[in-house]
PDB file of N, CA and C in Angstrom:
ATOM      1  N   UNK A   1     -24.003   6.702  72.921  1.00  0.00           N
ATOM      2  CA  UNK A   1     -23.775   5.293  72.659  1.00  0.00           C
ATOM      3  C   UNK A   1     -24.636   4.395  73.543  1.00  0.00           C
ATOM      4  N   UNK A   2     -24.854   4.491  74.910  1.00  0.00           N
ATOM      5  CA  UNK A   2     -25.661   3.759  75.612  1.00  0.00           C
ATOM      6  C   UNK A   2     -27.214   3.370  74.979  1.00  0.00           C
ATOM      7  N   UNK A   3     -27.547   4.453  74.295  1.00  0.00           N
ATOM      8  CA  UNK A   3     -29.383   4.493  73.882  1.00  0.00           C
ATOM      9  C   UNK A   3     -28.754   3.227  72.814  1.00  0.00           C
ATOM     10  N   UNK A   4     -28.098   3.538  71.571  1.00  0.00           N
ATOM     11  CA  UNK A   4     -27.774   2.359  70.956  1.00  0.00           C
ATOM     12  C   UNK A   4     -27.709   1.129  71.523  1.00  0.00           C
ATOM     13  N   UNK A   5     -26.484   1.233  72.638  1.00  0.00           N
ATOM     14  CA  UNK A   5     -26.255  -0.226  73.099  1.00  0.00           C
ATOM     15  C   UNK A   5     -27.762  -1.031  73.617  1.00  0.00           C
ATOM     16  N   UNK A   6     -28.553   0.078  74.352  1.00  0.00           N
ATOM     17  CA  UNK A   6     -29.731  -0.079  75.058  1.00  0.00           C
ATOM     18  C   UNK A   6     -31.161  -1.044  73.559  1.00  0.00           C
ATOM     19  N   UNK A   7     -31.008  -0.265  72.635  1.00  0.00           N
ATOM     20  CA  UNK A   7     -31.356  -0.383  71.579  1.00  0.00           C
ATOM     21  C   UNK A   7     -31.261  -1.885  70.781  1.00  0.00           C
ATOM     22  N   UNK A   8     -29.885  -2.206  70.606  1.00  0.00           N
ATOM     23  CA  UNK A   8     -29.481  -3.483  69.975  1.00  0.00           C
ATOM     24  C   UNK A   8     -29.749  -4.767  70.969  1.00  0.00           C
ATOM     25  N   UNK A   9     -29.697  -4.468  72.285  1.00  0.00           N
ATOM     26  CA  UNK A   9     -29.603  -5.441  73.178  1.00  0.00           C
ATOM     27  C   UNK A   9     -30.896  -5.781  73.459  1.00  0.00           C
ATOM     28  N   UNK A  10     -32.096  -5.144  73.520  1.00  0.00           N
ATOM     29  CA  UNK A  10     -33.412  -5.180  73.372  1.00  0.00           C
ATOM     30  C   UNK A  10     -34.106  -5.970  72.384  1.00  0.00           C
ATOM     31  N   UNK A  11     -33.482  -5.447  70.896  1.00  0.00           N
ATOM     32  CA  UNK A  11     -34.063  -6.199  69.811  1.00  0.00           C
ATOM     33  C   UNK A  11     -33.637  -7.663  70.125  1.00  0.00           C
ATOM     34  N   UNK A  12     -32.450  -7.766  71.027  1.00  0.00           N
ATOM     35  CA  UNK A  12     -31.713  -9.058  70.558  1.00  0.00           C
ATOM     36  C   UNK A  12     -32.627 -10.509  71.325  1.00  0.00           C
ATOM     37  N   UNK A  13     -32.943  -9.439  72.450  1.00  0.00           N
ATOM     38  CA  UNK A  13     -33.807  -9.914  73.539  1.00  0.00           C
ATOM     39  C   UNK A  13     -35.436 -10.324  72.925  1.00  0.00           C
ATOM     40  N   UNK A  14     -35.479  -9.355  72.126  1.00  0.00           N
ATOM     41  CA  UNK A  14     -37.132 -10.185  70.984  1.00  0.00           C
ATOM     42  C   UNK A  14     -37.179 -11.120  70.518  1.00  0.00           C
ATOM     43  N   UNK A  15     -35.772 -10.871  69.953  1.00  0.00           N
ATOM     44  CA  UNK A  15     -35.778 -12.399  68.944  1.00  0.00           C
ATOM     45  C   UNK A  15     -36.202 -13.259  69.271  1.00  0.00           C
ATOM     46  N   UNK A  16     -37.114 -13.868  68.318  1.00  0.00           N
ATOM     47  CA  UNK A  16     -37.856 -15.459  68.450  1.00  0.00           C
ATOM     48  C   UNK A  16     -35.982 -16.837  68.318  1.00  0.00           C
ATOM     49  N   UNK A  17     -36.441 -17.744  68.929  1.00  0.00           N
ATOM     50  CA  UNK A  17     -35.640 -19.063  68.389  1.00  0.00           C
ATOM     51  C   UNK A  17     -35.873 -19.222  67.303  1.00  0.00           C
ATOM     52  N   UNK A  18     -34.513 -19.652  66.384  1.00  0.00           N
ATOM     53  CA  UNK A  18     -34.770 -20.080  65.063  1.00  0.00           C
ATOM     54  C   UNK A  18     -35.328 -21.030  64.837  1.00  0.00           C
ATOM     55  N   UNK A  19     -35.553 -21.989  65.906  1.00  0.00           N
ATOM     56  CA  UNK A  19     -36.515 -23.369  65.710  1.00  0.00           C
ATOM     57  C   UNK A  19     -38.158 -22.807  65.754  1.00  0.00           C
ATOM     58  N   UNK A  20     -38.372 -22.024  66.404  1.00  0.00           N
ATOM     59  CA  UNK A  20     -39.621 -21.558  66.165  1.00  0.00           C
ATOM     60  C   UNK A  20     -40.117 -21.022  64.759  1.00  0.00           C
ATOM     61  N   UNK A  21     -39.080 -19.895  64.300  1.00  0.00           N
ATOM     62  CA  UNK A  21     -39.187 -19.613  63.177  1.00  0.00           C
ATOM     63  C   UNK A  21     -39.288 -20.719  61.787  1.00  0.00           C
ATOM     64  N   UNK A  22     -38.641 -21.829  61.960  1.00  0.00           N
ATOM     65  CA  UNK A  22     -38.565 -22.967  60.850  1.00  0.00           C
ATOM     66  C   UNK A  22     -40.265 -23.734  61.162  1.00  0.00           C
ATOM     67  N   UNK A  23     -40.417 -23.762  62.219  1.00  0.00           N
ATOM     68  CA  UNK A  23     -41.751 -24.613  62.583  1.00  0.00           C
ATOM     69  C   UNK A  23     -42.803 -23.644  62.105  1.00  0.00           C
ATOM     70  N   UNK A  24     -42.907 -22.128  62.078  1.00  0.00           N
ATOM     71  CA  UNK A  24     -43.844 -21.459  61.158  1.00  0.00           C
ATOM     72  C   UNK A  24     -43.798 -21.784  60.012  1.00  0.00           C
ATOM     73  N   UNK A  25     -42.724 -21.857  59.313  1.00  0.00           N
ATOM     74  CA  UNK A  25     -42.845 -21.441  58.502  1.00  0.00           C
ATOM     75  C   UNK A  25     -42.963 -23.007  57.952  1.00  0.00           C
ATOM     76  N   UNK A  26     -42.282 -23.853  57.950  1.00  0.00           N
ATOM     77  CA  UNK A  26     -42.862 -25.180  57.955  1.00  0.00           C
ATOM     78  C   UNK A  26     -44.609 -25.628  57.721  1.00  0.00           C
ATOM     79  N   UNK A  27     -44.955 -24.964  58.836  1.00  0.00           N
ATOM     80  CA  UNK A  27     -46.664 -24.702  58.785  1.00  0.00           C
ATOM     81  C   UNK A  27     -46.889 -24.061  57.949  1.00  0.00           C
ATOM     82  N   UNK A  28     -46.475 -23.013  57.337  1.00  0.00           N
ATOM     83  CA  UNK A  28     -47.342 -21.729  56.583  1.00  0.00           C
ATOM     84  C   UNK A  28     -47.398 -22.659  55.016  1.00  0.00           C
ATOM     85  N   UNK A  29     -45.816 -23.986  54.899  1.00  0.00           N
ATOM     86  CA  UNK A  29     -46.176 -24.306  53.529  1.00  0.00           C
ATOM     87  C   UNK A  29     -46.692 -25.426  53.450  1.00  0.00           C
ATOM     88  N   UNK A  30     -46.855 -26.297  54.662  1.00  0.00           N
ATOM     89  CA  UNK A  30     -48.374 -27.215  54.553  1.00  0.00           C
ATOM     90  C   UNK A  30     -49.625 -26.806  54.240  1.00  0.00           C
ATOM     91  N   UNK A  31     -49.864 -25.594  55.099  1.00  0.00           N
ATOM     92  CA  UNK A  31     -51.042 -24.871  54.879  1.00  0.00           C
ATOM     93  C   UNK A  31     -51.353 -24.317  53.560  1.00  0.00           C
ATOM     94  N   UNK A  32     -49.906 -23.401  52.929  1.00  0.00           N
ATOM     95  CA  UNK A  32     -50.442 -23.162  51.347  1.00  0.00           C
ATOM     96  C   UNK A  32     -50.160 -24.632  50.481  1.00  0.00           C
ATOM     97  N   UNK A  33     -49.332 -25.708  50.705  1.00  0.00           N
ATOM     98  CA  UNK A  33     -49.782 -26.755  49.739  1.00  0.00           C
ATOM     99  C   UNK A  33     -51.358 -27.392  50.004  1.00  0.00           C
ATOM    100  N   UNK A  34     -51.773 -27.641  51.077  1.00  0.00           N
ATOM    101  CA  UNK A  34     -53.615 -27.840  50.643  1.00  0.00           C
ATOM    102  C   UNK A  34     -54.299 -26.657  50.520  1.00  0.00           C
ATOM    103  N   UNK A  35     -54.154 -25.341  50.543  1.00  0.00           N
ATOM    104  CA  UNK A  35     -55.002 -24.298  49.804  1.00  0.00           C
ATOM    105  C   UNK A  35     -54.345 -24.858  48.324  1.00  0.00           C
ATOM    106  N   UNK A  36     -53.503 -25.072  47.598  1.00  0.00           N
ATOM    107  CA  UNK A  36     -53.105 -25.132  46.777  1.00  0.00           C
ATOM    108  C   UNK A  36     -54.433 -26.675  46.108  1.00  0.00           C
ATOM    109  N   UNK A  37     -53.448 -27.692  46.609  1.00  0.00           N
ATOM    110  CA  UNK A  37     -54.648 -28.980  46.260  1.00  0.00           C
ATOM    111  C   UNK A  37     -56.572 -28.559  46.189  1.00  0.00           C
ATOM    112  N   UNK A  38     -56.461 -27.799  47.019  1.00  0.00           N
ATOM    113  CA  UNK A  38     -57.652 -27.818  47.146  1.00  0.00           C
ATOM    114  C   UNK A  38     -58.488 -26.821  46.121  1.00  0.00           C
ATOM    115  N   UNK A  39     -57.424 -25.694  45.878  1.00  0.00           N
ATOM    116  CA  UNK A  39     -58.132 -24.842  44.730  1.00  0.00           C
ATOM    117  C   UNK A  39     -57.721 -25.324  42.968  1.00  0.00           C
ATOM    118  N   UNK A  40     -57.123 -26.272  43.451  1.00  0.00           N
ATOM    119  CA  UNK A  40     -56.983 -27.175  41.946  1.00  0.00           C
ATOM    120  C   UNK A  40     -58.336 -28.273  41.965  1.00  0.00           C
ATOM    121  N   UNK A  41     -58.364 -28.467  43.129  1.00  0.00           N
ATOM    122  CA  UNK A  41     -59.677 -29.950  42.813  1.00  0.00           C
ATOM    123  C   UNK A  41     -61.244 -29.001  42.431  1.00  0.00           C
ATOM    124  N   UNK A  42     -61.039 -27.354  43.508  1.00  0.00           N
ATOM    125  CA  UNK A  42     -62.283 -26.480  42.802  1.00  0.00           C
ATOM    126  C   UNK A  42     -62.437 -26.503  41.084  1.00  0.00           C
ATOM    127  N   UNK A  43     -60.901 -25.885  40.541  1.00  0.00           N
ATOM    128  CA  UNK A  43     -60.891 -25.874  39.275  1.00  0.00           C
ATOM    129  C   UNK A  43     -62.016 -26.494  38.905  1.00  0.00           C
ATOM    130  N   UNK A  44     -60.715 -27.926  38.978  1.00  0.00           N
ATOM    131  CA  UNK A  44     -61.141 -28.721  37.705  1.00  0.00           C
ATOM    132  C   UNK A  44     -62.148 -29.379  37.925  1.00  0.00           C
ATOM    133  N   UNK A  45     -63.204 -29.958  39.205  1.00  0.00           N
ATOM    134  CA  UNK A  45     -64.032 -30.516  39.615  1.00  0.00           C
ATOM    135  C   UNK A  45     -65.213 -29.926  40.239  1.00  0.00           C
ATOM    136  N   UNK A  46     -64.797 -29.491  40.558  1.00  0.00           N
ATOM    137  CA  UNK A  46     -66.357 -28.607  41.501  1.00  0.00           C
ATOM    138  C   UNK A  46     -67.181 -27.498  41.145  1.00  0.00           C
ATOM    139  N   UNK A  47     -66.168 -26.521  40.377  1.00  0.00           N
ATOM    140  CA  UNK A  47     -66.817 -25.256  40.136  1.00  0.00           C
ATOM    141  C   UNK A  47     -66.027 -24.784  38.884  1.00  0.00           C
ATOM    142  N   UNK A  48     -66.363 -23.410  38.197  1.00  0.00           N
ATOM    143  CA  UNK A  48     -65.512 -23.021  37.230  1.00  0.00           C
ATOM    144  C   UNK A  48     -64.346 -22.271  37.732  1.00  0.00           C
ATOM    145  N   UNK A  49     -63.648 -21.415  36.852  1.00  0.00           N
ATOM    146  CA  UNK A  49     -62.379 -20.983  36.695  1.00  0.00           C
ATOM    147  C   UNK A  49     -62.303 -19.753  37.587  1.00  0.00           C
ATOM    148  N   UNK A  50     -63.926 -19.601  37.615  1.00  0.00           N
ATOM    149  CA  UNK A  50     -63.601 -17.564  38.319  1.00  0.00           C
ATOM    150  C   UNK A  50     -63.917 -18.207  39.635  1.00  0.00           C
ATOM    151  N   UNK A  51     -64.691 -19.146  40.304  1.00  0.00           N
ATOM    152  CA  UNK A  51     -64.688 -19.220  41.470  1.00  0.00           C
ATOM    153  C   UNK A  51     -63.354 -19.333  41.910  1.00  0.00           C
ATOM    154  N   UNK A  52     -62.697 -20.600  41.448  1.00  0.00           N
ATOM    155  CA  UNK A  52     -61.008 -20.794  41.844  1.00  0.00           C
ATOM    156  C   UNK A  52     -59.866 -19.821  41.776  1.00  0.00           C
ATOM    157  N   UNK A  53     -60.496 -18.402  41.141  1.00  0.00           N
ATOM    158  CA  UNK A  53     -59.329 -17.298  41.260  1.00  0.00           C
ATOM    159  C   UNK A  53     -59.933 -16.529  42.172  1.00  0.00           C
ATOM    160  N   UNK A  54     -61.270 -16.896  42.337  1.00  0.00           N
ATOM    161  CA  UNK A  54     -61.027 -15.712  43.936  1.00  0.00           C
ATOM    162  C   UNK A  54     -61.599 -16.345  45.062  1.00  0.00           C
ATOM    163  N   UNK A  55     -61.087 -18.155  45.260  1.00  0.00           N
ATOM    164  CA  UNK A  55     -60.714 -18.879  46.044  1.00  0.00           C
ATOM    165  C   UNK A  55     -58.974 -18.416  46.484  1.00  0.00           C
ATOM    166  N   UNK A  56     -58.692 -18.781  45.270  1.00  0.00           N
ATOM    167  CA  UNK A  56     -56.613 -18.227  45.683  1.00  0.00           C
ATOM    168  C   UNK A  56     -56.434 -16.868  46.038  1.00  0.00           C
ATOM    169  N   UNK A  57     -57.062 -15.514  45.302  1.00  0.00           N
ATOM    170  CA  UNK A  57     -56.935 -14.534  45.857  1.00  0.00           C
ATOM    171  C   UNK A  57     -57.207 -14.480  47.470  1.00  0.00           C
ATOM    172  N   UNK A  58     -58.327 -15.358  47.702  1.00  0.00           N
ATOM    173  CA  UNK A  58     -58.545 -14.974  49.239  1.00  0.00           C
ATOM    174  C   UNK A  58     -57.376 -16.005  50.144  1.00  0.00           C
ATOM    175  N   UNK A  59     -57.017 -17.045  49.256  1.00  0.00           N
ATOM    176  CA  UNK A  59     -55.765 -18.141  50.197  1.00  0.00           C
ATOM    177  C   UNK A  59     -54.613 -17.041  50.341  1.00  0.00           C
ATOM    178  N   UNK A  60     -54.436 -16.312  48.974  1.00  0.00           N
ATOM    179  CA  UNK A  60     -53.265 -15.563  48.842  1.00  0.00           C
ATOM    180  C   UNK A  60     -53.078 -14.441  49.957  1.00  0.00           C
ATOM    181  N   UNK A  61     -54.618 -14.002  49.766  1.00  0.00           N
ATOM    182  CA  UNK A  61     -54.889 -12.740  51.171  1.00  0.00           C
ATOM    183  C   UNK A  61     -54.573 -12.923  52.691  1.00  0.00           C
ATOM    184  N   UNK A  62     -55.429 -13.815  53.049  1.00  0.00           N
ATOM    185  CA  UNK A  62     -54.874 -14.559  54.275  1.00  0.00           C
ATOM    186  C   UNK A  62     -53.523 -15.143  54.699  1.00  0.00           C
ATOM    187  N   UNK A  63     -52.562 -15.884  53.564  1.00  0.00           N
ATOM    188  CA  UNK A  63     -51.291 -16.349  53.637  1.00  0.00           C
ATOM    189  C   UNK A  63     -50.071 -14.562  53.822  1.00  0.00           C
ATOM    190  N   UNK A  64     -50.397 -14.076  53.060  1.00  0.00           N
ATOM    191  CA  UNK A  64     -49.847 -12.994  53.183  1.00  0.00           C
ATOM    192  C   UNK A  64     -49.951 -12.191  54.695  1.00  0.00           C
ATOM    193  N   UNK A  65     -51.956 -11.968  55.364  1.00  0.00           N
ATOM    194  CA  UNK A  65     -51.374 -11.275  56.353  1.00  0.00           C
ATOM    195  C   UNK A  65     -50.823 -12.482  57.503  1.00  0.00           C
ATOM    196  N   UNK A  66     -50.636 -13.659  57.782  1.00  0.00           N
ATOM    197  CA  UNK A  66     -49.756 -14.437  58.475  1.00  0.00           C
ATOM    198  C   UNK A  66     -48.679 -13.974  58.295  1.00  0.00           C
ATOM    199  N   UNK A  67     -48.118 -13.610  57.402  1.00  0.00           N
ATOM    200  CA  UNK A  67     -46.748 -13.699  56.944  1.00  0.00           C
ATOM    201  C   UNK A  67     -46.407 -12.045  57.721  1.00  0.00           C
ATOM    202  N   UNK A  68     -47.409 -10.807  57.473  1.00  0.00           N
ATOM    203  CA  UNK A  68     -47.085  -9.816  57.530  1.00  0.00           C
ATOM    204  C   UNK A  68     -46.927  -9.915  58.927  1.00  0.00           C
ATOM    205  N   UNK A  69     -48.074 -10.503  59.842  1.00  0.00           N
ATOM    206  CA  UNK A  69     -48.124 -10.559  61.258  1.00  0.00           C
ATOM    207  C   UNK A  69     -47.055 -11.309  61.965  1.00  0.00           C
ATOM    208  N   UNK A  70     -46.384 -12.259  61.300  1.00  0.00           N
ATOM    209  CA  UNK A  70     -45.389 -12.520  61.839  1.00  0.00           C
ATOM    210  C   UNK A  70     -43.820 -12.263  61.737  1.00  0.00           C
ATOM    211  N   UNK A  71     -43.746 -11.769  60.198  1.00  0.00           N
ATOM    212  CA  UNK A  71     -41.937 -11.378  59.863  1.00  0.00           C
ATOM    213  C   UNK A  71     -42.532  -9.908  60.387  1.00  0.00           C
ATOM    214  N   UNK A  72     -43.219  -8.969  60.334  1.00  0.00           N
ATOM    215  CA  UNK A  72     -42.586  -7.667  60.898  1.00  0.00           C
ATOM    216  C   UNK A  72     -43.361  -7.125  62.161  1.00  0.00           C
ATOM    217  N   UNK A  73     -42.536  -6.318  62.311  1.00  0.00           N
ATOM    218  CA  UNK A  73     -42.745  -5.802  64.073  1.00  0.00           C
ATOM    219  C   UNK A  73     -43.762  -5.039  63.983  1.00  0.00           C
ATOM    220  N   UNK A  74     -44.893  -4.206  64.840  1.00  0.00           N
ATOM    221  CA  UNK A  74     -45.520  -2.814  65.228  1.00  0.00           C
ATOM    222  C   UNK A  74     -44.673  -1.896  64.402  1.00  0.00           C
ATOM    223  N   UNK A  75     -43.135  -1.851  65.206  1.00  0.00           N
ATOM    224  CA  UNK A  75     -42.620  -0.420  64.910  1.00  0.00           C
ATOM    225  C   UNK A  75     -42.434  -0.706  63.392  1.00  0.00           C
ATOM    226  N   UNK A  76     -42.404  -1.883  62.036  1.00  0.00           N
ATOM    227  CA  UNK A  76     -41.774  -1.677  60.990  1.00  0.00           C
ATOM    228  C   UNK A  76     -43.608  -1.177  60.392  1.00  0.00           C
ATOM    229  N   UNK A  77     -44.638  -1.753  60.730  1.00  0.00           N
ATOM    230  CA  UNK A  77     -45.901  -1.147  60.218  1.00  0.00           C
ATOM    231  C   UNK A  77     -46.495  -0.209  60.477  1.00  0.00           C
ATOM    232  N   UNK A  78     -46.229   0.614  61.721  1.00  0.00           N
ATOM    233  CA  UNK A  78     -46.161   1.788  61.757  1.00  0.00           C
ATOM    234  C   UNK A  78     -44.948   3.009  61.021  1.00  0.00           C
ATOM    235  N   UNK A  79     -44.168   2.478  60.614  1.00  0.00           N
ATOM    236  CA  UNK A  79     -43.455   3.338  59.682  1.00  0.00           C
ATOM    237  C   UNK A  79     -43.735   3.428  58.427  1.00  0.00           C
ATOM    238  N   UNK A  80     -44.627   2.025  57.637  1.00  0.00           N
ATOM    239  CA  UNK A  80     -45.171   1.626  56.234  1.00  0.00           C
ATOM    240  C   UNK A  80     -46.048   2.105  56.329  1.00  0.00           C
ATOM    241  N   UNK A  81     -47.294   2.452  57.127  1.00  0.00           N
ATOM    242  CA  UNK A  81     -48.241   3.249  57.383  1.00  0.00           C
ATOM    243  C   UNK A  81     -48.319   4.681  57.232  1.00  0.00           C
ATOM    244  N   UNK A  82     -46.539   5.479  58.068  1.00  0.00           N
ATOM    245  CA  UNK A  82     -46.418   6.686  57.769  1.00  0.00           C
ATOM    246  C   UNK A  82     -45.758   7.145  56.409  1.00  0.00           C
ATOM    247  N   UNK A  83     -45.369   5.966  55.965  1.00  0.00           N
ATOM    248  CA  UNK A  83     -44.913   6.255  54.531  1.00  0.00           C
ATOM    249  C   UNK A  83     -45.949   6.845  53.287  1.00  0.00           C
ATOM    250  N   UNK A  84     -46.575   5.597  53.842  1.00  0.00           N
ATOM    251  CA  UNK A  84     -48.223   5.451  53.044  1.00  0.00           C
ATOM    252  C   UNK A  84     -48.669   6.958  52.819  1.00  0.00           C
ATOM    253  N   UNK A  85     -49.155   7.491  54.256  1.00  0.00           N
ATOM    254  CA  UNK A  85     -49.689   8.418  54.705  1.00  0.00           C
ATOM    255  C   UNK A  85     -48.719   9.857  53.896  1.00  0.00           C
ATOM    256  N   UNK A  86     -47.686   9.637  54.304  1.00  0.00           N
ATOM    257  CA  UNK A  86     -47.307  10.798  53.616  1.00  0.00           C
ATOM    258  C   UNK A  86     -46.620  11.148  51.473  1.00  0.00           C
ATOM    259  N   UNK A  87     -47.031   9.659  51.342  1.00  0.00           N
ATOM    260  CA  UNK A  87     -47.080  10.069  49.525  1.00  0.00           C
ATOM    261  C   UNK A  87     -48.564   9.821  49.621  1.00  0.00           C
ATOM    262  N   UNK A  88     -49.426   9.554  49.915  1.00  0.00           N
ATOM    263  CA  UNK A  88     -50.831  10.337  49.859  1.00  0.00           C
ATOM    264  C   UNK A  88     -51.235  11.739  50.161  1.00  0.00           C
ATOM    265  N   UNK A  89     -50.849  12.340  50.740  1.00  0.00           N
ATOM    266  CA  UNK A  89     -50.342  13.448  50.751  1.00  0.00           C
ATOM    267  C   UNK A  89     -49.582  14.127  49.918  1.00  0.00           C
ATOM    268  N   UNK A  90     -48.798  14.138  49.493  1.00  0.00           N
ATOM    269  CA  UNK A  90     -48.076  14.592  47.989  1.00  0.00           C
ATOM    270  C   UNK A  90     -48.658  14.055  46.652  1.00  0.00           C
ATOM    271  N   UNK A  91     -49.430  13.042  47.013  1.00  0.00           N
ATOM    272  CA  UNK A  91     -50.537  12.937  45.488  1.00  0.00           C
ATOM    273  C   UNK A  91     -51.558  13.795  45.765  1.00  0.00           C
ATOM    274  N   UNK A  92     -52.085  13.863  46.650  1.00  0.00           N
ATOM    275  CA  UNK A  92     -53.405  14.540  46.734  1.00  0.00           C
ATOM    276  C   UNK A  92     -52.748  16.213  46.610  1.00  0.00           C
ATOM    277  N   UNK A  93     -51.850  16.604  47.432  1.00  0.00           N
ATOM    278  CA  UNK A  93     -51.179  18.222  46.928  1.00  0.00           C
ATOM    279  C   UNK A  93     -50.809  18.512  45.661  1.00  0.00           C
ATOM    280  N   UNK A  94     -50.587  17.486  44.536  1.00  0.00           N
ATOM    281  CA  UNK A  94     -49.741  17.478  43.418  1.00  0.00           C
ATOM    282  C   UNK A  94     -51.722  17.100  42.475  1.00  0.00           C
ATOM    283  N   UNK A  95     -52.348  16.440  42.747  1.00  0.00           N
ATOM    284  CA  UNK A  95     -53.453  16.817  42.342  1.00  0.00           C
ATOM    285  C   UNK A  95     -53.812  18.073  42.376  1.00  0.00           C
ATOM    286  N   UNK A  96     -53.878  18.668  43.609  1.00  0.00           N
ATOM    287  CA  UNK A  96     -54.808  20.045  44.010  1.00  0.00           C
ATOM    288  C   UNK A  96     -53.979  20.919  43.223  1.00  0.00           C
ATOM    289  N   UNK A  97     -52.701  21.076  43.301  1.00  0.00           N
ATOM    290  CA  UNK A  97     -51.919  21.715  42.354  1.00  0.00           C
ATOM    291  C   UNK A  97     -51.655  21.992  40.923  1.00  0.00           C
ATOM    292  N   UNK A  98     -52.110  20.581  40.307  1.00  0.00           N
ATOM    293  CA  UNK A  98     -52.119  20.815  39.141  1.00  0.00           C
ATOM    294  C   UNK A  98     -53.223  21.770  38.014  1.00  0.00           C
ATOM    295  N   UNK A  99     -54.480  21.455  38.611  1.00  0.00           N
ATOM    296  CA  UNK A  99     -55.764  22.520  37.896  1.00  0.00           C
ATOM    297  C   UNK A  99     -56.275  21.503  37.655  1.00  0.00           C
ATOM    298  N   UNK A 100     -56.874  20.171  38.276  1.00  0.00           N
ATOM    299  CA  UNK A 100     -57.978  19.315  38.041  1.00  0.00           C
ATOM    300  C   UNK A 100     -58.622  19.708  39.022  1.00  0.00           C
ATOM    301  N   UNK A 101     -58.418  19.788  40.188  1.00  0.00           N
ATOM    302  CA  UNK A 101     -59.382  20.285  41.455  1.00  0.00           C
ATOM    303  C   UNK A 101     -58.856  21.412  41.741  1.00  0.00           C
ATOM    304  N   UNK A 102     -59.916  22.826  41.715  1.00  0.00           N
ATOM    305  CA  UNK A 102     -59.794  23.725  42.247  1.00  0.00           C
ATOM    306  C   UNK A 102     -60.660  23.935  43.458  1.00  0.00           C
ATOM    307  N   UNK A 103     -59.655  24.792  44.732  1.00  0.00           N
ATOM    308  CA  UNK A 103     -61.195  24.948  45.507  1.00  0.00           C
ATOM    309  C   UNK A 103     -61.720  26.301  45.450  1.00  0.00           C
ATOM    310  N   UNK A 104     -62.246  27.316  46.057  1.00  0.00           N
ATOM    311  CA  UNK A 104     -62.559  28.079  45.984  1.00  0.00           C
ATOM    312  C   UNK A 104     -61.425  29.478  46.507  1.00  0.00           C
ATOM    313  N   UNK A 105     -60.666  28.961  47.009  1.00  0.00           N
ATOM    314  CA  UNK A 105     -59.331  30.112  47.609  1.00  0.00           C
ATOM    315  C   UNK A 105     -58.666  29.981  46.227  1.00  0.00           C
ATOM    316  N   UNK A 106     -58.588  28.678  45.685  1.00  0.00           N
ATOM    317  CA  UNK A 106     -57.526  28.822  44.657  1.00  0.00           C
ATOM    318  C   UNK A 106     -58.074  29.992  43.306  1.00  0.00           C
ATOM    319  N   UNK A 107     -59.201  29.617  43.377  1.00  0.00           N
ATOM    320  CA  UNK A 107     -59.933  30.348  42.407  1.00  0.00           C
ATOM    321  C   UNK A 107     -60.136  31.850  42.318  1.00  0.00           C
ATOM    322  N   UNK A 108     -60.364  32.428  43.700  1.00  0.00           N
ATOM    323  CA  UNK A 108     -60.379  33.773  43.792  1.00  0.00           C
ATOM    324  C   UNK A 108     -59.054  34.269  43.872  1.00  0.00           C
ATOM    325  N   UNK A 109     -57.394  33.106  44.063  1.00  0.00           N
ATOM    326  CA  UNK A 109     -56.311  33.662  43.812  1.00  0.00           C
ATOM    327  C   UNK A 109     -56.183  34.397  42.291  1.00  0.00           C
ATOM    328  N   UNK A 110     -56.916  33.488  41.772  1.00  0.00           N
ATOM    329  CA  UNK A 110     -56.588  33.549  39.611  1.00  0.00           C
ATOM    330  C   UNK A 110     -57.241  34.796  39.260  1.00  0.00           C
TER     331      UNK A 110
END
């Protein structure tokens, strides 16, 4: 029970103020309402349609890793990482397995 208690009392100790948290995030939707204005005035004024979708893809890219860098911890992206890592691994075994890629051990098994 102590590692727990040790555990909860730590995280509790991370925690940001909720006033901090409202003032991000406050910012994050000033910031996407003029990416927003601004890839509407590209639209319709400045340039065509494909520049302005991968104007927003890249607002979208950037808004997102803010978001990632700030709602989650090291330890929650190092676990999404090992997740990652290990169903890449079971695709790539479930490939090798099936008879699209053979290597040469498999072959002299047959």
């Amino acid at each position: 029970m102590e590692s727990l208690d040790g555990a909860t009392s730590r995280r509790q100790e991370s925690e940001q103020p909720k006033e901090w948290i409202e003032l991000v995030n406050t910012a994050l939707q000033v910031l996407g309402g003029f990416f927003l204005i601004n890839g509407i005035y590209f639209a319709l004024f400045a340039t065509g349609i494909y520049t302005a979708m991968v104007y927003y893809s890249f607002v979208l890219m950037i808004l997102t890793g803010i978001g990632y860098c700030y709602y989650f911890t090291t330890d929650d992206v190092e676990s999404m990482l090992q997740a990652w890592h290990s169903v890449g691994v079971v695709m790539l075994d479930s490939v090798e397995n099936s008879g699209a890629r053979s290597t040469p051990e498999q072959r002299r098994r047959l």
